[in-house]
Protein backbone atom coordinates (compact mmCIF):
# COMPACT_ATOMS: atom_id res chain seq x y z
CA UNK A 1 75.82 120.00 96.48
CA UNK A 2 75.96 117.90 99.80
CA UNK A 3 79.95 117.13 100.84
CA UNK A 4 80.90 113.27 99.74
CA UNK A 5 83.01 112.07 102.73
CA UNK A 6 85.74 109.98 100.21
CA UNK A 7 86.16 112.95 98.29
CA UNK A 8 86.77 115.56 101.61
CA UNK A 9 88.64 114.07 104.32
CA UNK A 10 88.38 115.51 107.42
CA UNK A 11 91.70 115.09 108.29
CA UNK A 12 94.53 117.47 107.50
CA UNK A 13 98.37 116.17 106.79
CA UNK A 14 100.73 117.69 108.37
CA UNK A 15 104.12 118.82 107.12
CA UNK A 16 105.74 118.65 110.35
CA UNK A 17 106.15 115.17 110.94
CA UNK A 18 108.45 113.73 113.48
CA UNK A 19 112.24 112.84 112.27
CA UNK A 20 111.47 109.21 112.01
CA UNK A 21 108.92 109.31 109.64
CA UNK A 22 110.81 112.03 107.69
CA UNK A 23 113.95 109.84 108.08
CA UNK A 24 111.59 106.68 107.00
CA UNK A 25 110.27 108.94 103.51
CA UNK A 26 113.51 109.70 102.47
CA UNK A 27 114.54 106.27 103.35
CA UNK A 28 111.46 105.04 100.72
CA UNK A 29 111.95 107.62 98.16
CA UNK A 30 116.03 106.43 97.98
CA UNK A 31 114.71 102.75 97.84
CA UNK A 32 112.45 103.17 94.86
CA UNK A 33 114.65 105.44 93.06
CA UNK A 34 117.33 102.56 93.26
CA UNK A 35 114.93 100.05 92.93
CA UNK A 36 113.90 101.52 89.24
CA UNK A 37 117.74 101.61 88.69
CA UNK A 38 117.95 97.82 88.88
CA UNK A 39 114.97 97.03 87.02
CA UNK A 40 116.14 99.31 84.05
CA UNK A 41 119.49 98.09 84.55
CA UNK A 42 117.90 93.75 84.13
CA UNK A 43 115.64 95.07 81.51
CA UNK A 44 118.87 96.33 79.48
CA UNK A 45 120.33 93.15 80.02
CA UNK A 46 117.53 90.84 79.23
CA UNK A 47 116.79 92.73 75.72
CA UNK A 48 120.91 92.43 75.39
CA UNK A 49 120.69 88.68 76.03
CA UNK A 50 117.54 88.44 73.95
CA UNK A 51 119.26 90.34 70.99
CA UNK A 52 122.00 87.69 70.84
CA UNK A 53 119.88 85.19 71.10
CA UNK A 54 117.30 85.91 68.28
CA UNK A 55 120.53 87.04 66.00
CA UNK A 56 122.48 83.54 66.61
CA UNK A 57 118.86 81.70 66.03
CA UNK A 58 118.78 83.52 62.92
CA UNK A 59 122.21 82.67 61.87
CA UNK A 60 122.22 79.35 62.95
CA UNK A 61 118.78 78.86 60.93
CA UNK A 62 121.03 79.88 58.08
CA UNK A 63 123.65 77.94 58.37
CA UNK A 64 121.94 74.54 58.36
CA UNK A 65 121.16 75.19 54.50
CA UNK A 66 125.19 76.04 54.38
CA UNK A 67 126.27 73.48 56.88
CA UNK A 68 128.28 75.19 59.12
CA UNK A 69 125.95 75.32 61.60
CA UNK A 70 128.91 73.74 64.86
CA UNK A 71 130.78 77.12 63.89
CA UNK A 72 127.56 78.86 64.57
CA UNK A 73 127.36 77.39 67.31
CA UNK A 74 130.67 77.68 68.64
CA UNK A 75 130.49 81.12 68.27
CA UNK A 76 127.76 81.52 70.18
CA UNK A 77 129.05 79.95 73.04
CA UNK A 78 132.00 81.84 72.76
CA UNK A 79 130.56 84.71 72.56
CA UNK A 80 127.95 84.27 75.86
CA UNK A 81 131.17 83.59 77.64
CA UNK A 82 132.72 86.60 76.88
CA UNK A 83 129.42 88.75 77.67
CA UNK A 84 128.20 86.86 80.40
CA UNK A 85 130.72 88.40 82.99
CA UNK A 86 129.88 91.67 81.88
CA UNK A 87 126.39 91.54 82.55
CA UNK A 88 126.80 90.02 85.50
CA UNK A 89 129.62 93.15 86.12
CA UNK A 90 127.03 95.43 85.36
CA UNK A 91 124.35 94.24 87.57
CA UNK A 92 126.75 94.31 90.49
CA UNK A 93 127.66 97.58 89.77
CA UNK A 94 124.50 99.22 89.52
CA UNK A 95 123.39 96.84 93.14
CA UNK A 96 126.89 98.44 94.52
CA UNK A 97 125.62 101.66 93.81
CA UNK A 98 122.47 101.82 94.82
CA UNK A 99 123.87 99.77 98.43
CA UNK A 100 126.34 102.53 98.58
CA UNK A 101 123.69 105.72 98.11
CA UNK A 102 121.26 104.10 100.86
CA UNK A 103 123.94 103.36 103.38
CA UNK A 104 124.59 107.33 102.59
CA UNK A 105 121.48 107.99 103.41
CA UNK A 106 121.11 106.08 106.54
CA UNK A 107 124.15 107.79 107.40
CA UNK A 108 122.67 111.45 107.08
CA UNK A 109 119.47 110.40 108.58
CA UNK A 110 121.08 109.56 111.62
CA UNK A 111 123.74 112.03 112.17
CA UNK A 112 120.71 114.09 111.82
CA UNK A 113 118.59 112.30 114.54
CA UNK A 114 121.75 112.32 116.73
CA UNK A 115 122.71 116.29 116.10
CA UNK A 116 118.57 116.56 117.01
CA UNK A 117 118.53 114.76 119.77
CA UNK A 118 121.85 116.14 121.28
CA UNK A 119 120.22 119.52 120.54
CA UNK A 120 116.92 118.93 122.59
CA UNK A 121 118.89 117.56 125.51
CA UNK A 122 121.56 120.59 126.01
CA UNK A 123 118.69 122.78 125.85
């Protein structure tokens, strides 16, 4: 069976990259870890919002036939007020998080580089 060059590179990765590039992957892998956080975090938030909303359209579908539909209403409103900070608490919280874990890791990475570097130039 004759070798397919896409499916056997010639080249070999290597393991032993220089600290930048390690410092740059765990960089990334930090990023998209925190980046999933968020996303999961506004998807929560968006099916919370969209819960409320779908449960006051059904209630204020209702309450036409009844005709109470500006208490409905009201409540609604009242109710996004009181929620509305919370998600927005959330969201900042989980943003605050992930900011905090990432300037952590900056952190490590370049006491690292710095310990390295001191290392190579004593020696």
């Amino acid at each position: 069976m004759p070798h397919l060059r896409g499916l056997y590179p010639s080249a070999t990765f290597n393991f032993n990259l220089a600290p930048a590039f390690r410092a740059g992957a765990l960089i990334q892998d930090e990023i998209f870890a925190g980046s999933a956080t968020v996303t999961a975090d506004l998807t929560a938030s968006a099916a919370r919002r969209g819960l409320r909303y779908f449960e006051f359209l059904a209630r204020l579908a209702c309450s036409i036939d009844h005709g109470d539909a500006v208490e409905v209403l009201s409540d609604y409103v009242e109710c996004e007020l009181e929620e509305y900070p919370r998600e927005v608490a959330r969201l900042c919280e989980a943003g605050s998080r992930t900011l905090s874990q990432a300037a952590e890791l900056c952190r490590d990475v370049a006491a690292d580089q710095a310990s390295e570097t001191e290392a190579k130039t004593v020696v």
